[in-house]
PDB file of N, CA and C in Angstrom:
ATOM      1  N   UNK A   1       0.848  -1.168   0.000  1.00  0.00           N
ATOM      2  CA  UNK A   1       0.000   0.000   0.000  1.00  0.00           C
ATOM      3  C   UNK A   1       0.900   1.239   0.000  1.00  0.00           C
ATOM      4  N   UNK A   2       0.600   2.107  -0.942  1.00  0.00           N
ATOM      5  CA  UNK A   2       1.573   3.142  -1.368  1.00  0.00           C
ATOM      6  C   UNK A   2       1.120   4.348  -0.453  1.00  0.00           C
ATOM      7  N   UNK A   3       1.503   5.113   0.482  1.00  0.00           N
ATOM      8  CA  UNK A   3       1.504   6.179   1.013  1.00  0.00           C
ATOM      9  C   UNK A   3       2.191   6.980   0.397  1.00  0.00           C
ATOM     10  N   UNK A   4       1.379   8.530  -0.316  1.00  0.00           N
ATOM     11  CA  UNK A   4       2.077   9.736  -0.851  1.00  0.00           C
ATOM     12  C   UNK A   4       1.970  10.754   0.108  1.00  0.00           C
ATOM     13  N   UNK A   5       1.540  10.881   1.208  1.00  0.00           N
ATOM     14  CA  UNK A   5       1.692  11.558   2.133  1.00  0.00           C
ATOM     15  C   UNK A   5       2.783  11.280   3.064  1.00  0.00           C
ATOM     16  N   UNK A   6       4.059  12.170   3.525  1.00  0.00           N
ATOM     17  CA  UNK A   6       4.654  12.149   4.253  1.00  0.00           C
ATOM     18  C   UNK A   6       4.948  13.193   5.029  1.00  0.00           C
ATOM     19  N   UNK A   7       4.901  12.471   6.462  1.00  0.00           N
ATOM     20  CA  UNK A   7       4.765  13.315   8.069  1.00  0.00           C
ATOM     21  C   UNK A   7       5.866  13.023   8.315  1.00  0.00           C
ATOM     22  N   UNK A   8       6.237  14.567   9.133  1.00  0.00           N
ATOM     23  CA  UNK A   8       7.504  14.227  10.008  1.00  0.00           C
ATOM     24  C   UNK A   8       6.709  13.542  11.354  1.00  0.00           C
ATOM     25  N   UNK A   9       7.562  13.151  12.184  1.00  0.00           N
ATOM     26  CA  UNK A   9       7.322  12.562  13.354  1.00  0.00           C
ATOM     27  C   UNK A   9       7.944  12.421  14.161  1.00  0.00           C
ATOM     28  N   UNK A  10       8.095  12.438  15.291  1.00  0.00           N
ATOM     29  CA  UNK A  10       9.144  11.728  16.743  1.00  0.00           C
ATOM     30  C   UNK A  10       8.871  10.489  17.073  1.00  0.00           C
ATOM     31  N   UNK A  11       9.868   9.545  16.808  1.00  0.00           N
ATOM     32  CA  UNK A  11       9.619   8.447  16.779  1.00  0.00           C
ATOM     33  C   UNK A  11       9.774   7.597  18.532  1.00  0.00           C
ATOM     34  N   UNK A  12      10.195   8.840  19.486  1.00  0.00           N
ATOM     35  CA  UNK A  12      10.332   8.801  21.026  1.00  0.00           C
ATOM     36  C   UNK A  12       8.848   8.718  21.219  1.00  0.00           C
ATOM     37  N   UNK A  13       7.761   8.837  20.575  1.00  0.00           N
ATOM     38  CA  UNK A  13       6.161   8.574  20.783  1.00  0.00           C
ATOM     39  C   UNK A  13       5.606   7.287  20.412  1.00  0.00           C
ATOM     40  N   UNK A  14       6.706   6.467  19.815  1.00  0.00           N
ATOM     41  CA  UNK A  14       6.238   5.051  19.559  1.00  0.00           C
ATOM     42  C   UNK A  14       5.766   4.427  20.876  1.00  0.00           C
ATOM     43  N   UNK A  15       4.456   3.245  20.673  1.00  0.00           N
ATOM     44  CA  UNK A  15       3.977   2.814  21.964  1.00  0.00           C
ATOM     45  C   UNK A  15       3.669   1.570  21.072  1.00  0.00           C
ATOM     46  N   UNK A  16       4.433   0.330  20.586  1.00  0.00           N
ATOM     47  CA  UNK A  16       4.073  -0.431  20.015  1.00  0.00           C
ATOM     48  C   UNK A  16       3.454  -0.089  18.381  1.00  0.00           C
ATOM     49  N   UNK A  17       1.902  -0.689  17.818  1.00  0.00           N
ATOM     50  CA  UNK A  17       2.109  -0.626  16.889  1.00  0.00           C
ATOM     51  C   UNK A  17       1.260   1.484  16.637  1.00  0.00           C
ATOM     52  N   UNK A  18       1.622   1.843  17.942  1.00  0.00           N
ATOM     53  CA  UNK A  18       0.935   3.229  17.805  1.00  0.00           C
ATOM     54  C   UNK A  18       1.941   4.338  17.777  1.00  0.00           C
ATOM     55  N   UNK A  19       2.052   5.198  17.125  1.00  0.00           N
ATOM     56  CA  UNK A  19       2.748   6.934  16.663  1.00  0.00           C
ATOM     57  C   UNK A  19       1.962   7.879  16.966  1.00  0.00           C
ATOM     58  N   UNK A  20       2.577   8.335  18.493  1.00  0.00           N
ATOM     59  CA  UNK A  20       1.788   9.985  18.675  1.00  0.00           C
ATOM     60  C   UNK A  20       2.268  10.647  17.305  1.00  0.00           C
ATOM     61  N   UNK A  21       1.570  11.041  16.819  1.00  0.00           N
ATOM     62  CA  UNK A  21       1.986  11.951  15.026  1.00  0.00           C
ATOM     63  C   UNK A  21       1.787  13.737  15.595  1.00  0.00           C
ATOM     64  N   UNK A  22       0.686  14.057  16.364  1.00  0.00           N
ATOM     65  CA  UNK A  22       0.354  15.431  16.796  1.00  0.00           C
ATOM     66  C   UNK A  22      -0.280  15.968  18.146  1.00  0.00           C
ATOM     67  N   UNK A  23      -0.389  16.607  18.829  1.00  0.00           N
ATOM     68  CA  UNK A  23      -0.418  17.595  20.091  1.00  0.00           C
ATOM     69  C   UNK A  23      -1.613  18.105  19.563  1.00  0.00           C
ATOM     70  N   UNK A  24      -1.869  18.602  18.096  1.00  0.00           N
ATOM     71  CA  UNK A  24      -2.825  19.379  17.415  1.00  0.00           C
ATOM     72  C   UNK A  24      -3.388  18.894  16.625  1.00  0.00           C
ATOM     73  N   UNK A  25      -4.049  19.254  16.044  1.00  0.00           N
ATOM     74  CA  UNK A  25      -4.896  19.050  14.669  1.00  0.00           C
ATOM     75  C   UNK A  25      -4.206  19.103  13.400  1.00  0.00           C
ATOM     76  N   UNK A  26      -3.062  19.197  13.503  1.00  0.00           N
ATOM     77  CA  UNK A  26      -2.356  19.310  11.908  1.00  0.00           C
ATOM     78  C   UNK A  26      -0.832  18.916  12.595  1.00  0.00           C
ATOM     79  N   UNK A  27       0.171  18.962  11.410  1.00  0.00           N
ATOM     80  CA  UNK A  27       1.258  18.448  11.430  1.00  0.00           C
ATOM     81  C   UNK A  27       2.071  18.840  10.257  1.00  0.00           C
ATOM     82  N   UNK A  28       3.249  18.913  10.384  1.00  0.00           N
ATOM     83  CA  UNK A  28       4.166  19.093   8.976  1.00  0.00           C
ATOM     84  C   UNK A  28       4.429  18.158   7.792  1.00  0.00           C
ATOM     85  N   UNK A  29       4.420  18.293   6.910  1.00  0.00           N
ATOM     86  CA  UNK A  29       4.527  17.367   5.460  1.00  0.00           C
ATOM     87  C   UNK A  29       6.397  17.100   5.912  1.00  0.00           C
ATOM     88  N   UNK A  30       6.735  16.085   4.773  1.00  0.00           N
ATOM     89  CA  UNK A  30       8.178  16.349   4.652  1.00  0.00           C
ATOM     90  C   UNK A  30       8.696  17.705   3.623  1.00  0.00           C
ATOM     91  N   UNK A  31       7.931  18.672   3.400  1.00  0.00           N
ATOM     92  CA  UNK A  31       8.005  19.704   2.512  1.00  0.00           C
ATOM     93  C   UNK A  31       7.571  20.871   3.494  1.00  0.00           C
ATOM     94  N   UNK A  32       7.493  20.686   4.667  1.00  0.00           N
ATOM     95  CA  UNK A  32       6.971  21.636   5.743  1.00  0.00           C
ATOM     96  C   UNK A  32       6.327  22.585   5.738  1.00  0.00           C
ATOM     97  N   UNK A  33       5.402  21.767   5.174  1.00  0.00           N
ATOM     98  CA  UNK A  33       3.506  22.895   4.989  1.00  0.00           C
ATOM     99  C   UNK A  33       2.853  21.374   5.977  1.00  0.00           C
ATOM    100  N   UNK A  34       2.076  22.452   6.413  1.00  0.00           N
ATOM    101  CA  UNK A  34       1.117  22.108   7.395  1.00  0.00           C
ATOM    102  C   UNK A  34       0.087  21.799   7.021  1.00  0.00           C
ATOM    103  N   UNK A  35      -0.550  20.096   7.657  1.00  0.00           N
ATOM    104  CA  UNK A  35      -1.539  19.456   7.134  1.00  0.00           C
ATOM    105  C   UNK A  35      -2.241  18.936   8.105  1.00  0.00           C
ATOM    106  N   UNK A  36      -3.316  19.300   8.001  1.00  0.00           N
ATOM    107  CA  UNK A  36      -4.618  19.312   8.799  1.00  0.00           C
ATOM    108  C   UNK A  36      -4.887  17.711   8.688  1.00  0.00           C
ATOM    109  N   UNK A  37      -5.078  16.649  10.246  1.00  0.00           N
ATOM    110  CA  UNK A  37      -5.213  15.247  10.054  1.00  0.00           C
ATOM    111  C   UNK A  37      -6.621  15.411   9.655  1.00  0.00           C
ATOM    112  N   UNK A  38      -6.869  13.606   9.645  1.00  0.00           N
ATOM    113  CA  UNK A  38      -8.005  13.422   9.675  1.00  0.00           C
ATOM    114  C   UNK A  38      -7.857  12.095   9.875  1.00  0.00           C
ATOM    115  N   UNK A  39      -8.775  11.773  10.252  1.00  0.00           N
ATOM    116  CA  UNK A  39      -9.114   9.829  10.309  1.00  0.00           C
ATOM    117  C   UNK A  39      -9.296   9.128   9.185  1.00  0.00           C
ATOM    118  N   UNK A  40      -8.573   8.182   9.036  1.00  0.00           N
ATOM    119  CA  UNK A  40      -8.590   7.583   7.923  1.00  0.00           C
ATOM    120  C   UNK A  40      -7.403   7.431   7.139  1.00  0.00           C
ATOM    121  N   UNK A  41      -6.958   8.645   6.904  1.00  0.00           N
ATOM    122  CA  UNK A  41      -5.587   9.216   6.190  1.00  0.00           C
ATOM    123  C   UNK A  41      -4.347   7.796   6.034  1.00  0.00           C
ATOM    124  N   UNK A  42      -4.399   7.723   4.845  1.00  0.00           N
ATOM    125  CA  UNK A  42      -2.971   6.623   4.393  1.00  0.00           C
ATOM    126  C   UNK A  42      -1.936   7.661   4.711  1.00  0.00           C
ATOM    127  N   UNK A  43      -0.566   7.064   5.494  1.00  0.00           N
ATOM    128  CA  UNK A  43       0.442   8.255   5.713  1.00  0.00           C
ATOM    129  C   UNK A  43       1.409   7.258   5.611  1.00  0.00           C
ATOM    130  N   UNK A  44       2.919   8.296   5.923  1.00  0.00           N
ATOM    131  CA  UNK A  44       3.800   7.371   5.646  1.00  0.00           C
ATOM    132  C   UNK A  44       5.092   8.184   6.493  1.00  0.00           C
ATOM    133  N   UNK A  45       4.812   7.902   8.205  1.00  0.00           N
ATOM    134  CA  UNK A  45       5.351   9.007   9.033  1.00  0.00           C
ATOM    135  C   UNK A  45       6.988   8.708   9.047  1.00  0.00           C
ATOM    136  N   UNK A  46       7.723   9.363   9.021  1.00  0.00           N
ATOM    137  CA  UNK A  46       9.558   9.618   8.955  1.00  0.00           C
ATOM    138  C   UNK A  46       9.844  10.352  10.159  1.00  0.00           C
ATOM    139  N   UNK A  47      11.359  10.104  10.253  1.00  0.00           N
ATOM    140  CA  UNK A  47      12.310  11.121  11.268  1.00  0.00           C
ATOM    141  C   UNK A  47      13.545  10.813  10.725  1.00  0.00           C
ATOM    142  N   UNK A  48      14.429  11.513  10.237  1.00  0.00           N
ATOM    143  CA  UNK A  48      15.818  11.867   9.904  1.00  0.00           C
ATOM    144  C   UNK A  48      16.913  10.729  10.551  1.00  0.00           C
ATOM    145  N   UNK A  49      17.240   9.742  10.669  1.00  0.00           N
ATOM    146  CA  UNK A  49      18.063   9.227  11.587  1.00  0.00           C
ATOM    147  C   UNK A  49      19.652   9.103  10.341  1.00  0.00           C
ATOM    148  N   UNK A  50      20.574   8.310  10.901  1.00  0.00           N
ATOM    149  CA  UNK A  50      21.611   7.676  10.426  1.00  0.00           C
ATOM    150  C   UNK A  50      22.018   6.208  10.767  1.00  0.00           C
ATOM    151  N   UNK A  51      22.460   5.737  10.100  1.00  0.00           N
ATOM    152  CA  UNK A  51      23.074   4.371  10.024  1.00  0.00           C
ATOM    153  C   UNK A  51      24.200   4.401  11.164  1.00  0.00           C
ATOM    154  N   UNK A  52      25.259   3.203  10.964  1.00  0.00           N
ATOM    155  CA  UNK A  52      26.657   3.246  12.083  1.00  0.00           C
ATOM    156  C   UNK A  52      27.472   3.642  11.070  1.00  0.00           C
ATOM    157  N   UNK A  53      27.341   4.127  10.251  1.00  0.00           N
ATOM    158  CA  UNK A  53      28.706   4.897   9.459  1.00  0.00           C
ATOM    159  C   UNK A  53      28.206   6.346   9.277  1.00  0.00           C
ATOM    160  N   UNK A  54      27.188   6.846   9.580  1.00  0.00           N
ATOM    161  CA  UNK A  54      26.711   8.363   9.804  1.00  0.00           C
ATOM    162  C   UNK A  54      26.455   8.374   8.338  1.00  0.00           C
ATOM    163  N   UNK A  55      26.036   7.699   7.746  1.00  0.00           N
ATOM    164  CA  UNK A  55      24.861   7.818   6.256  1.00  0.00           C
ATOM    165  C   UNK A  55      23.319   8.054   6.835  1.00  0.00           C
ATOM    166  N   UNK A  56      22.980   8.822   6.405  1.00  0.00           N
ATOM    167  CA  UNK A  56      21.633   9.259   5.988  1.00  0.00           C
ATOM    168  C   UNK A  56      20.565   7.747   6.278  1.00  0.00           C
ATOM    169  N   UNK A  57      19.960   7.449   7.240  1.00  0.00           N
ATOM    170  CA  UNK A  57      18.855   6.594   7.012  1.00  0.00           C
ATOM    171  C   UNK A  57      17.867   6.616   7.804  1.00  0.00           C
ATOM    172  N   UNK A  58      16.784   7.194   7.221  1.00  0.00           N
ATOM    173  CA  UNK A  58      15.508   7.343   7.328  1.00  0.00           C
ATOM    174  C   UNK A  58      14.325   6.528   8.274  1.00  0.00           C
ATOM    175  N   UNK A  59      14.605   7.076   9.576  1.00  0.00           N
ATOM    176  CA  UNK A  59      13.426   5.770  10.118  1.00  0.00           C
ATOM    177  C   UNK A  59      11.483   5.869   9.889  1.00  0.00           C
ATOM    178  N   UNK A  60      10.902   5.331   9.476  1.00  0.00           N
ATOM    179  CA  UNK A  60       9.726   5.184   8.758  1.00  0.00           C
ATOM    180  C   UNK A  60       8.740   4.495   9.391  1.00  0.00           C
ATOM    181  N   UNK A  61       7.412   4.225   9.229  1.00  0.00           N
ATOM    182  CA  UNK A  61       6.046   3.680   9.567  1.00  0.00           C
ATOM    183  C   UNK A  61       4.771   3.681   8.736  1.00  0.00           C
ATOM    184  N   UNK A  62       4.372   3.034   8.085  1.00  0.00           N
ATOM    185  CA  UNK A  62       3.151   3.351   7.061  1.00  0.00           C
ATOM    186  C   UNK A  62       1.933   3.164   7.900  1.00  0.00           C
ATOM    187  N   UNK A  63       0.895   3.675   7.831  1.00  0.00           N
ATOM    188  CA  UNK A  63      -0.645   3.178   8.385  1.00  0.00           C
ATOM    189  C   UNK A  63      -1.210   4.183   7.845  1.00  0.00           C
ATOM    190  N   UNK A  64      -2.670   4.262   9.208  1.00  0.00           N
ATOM    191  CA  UNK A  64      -3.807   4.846   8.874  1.00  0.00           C
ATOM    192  C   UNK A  64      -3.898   5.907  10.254  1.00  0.00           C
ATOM    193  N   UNK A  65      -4.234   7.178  10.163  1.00  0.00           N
ATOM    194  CA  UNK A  65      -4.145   8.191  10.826  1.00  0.00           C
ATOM    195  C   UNK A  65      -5.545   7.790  11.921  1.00  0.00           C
ATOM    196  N   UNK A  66      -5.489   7.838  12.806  1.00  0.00           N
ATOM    197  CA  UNK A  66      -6.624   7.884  14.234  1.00  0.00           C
ATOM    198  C   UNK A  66      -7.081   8.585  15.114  1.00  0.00           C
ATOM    199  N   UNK A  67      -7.501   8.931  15.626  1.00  0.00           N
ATOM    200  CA  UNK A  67      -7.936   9.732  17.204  1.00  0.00           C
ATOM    201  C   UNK A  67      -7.260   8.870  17.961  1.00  0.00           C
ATOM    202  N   UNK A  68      -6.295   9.980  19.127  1.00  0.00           N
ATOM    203  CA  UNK A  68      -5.634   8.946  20.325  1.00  0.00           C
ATOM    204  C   UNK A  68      -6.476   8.254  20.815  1.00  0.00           C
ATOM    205  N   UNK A  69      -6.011   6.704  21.238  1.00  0.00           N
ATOM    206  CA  UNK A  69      -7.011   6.466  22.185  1.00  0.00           C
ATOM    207  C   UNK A  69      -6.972   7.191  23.465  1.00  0.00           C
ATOM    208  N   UNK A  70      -7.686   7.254  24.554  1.00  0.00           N
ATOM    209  CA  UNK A  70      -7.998   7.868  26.120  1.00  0.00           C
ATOM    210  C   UNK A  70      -6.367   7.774  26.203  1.00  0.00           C
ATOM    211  N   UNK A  71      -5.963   6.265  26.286  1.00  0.00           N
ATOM    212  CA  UNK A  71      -4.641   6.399  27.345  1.00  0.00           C
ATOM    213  C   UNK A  71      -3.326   7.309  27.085  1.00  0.00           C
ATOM    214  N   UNK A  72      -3.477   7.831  25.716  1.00  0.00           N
ATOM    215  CA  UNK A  72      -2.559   8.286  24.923  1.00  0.00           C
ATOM    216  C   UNK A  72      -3.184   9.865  25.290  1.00  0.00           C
ATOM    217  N   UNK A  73      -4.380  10.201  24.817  1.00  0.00           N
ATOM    218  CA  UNK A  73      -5.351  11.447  24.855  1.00  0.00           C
ATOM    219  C   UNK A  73      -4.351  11.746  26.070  1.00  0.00           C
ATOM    220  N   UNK A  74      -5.357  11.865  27.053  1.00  0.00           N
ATOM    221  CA  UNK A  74      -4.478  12.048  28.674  1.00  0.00           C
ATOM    222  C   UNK A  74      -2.912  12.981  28.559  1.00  0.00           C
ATOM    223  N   UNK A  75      -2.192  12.320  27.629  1.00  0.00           N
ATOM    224  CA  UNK A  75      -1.041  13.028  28.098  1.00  0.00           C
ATOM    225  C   UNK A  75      -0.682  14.288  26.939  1.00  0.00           C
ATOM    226  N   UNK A  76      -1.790  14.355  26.373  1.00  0.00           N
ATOM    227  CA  UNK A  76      -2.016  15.775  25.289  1.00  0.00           C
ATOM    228  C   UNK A  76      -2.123  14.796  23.733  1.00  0.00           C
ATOM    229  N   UNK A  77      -2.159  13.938  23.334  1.00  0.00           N
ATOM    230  CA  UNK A  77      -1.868  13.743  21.785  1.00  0.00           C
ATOM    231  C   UNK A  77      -3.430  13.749  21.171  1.00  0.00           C
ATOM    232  N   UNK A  78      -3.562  14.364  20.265  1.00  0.00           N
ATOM    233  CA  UNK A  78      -4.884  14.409  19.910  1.00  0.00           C
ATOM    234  C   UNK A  78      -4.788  13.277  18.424  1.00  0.00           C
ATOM    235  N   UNK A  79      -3.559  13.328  18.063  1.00  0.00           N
ATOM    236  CA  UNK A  79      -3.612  12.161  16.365  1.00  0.00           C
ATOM    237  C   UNK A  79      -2.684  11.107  16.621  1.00  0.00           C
ATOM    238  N   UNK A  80      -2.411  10.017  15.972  1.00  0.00           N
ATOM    239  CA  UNK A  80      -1.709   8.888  16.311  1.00  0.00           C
ATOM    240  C   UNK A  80      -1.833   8.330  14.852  1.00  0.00           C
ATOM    241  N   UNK A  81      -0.972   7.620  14.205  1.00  0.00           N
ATOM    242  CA  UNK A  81      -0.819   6.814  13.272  1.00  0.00           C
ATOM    243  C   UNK A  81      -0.496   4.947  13.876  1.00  0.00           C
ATOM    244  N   UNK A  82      -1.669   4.349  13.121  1.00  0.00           N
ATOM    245  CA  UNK A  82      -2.084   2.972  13.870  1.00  0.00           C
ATOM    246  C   UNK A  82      -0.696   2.231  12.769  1.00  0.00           C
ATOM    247  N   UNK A  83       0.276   2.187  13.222  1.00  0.00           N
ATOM    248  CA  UNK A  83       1.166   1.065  11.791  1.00  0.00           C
ATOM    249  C   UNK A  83       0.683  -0.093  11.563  1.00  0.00           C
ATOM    250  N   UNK A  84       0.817  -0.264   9.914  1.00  0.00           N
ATOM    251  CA  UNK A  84       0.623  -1.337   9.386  1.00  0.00           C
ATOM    252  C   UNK A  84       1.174  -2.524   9.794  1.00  0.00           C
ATOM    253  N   UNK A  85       1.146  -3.771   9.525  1.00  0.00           N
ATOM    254  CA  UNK A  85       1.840  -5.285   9.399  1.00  0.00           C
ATOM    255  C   UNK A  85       3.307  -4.948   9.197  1.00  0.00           C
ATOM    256  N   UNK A  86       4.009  -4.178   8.319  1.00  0.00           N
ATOM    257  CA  UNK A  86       4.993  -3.814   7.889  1.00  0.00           C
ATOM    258  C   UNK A  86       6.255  -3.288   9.636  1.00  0.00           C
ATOM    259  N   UNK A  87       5.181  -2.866  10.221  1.00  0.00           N
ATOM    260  CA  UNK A  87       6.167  -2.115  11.147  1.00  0.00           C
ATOM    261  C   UNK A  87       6.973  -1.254  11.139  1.00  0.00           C
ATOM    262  N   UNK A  88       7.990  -0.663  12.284  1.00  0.00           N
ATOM    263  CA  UNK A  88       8.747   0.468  11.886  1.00  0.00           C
ATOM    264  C   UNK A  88       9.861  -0.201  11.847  1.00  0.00           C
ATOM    265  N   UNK A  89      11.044   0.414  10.654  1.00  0.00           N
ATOM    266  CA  UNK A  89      12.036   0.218  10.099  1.00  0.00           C
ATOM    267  C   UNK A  89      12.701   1.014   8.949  1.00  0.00           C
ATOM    268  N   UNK A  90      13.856   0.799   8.999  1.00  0.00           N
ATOM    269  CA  UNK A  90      14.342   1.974   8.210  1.00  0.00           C
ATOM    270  C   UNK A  90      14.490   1.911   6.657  1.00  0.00           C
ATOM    271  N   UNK A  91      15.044   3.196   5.887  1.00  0.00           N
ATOM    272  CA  UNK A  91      14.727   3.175   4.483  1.00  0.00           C
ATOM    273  C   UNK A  91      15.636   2.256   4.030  1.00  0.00           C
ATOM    274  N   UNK A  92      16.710   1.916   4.281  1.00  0.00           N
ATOM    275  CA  UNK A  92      17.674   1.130   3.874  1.00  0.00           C
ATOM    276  C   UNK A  92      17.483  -0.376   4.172  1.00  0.00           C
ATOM    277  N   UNK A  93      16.205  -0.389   5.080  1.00  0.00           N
ATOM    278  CA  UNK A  93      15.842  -2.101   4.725  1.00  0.00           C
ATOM    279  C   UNK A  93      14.894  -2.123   3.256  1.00  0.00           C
ATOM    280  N   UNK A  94      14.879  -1.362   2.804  1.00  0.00           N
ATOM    281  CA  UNK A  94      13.774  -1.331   1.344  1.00  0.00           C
ATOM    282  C   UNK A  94      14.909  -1.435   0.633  1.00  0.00           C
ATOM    283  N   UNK A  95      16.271  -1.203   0.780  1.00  0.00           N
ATOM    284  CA  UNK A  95      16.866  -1.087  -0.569  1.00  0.00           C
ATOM    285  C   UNK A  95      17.302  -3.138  -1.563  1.00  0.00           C
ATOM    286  N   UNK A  96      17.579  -3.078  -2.043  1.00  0.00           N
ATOM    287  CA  UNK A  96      17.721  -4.163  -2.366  1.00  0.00           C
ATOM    288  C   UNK A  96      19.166  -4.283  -2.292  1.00  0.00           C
ATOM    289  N   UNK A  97      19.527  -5.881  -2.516  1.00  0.00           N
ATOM    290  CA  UNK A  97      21.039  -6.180  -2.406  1.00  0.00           C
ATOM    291  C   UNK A  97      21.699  -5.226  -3.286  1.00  0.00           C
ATOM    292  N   UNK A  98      23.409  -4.708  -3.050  1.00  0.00           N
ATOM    293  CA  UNK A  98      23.698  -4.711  -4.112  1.00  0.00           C
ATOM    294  C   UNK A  98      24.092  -5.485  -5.352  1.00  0.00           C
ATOM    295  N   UNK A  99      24.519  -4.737  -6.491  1.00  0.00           N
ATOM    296  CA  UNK A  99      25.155  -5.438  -7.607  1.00  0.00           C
ATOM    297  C   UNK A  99      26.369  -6.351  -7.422  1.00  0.00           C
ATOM    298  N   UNK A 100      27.137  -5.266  -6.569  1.00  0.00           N
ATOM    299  CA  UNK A 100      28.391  -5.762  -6.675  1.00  0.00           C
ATOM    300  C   UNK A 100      28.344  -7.011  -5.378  1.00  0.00           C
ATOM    301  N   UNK A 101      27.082  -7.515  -4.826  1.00  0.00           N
ATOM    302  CA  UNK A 101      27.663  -8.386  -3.753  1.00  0.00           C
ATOM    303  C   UNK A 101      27.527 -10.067  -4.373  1.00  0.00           C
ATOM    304  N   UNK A 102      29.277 -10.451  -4.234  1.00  0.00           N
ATOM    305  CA  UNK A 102      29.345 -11.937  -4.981  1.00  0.00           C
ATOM    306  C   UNK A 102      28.991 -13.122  -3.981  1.00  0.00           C
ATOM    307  N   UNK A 103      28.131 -12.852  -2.793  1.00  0.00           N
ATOM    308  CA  UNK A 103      27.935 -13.977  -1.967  1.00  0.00           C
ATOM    309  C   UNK A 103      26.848 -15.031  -3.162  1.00  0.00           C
ATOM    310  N   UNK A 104      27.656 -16.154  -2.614  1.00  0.00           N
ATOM    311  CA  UNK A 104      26.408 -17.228  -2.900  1.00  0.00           C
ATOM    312  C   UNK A 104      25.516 -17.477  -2.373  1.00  0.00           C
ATOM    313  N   UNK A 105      24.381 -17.560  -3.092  1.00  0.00           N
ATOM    314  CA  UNK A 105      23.159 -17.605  -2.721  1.00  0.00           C
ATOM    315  C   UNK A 105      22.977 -19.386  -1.983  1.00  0.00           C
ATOM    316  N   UNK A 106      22.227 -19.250  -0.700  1.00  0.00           N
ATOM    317  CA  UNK A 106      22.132 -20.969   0.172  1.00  0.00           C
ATOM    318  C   UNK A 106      20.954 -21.435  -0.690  1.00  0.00           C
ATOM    319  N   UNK A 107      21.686 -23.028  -0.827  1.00  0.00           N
ATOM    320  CA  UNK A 107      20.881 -24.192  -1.505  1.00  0.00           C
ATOM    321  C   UNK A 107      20.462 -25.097  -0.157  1.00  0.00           C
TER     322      UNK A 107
END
């Protein structure tokens, strides 16, 4: 499932398969215009991280945008992103092997 919407996020709000995403009613794009949630919403929430060699890698979450539940509500979050099956993980597990790697493949 393709998410073209992308949220920044703090990924210190993970609670299992739940993402505090907002405090408010809206949130930043990765183009940082401000977007008003809603329920339902296919998203595809990010935060800036790095690898162990200080490369660029992207930690990520795909789902569907929600109302906190109560236990979450309570401590101010009014939006939450429910993650998919997929889970959170980074952009560099999407990449594929490289070319140049000559391991043999197990029989």
């Amino acid at each position: 499932m393709t998410k073209n919407l992308k949220l920044k996020a703090d990924f210190n709000g993970l609670f299992g398969d739940v993402l505090c995403l907002s405090h408010a009613d809206s949130c930043l794009d990765s183009n940082d215009a401000m977007i008003q949630l809603q329920e339902g919403m296919l998203v595809r929430a990010y935060e800036d991280d790095i690898d162990d060699d200080g490369n660029p890698d992207e930690l990520f979450a795909e789902g569907t945008v929600e109302r906190s539940p109560d236990w979450l509500a309570c401590l101010g979050s009014k939006w939450i992103l429910k993650i998919d099956e997929n889970g959170v993980r980074h952009e560099s597990d999407q990449r594929s092997p490289s070319l140049n790697d000559k391991s043999e493949p197990d029989i």
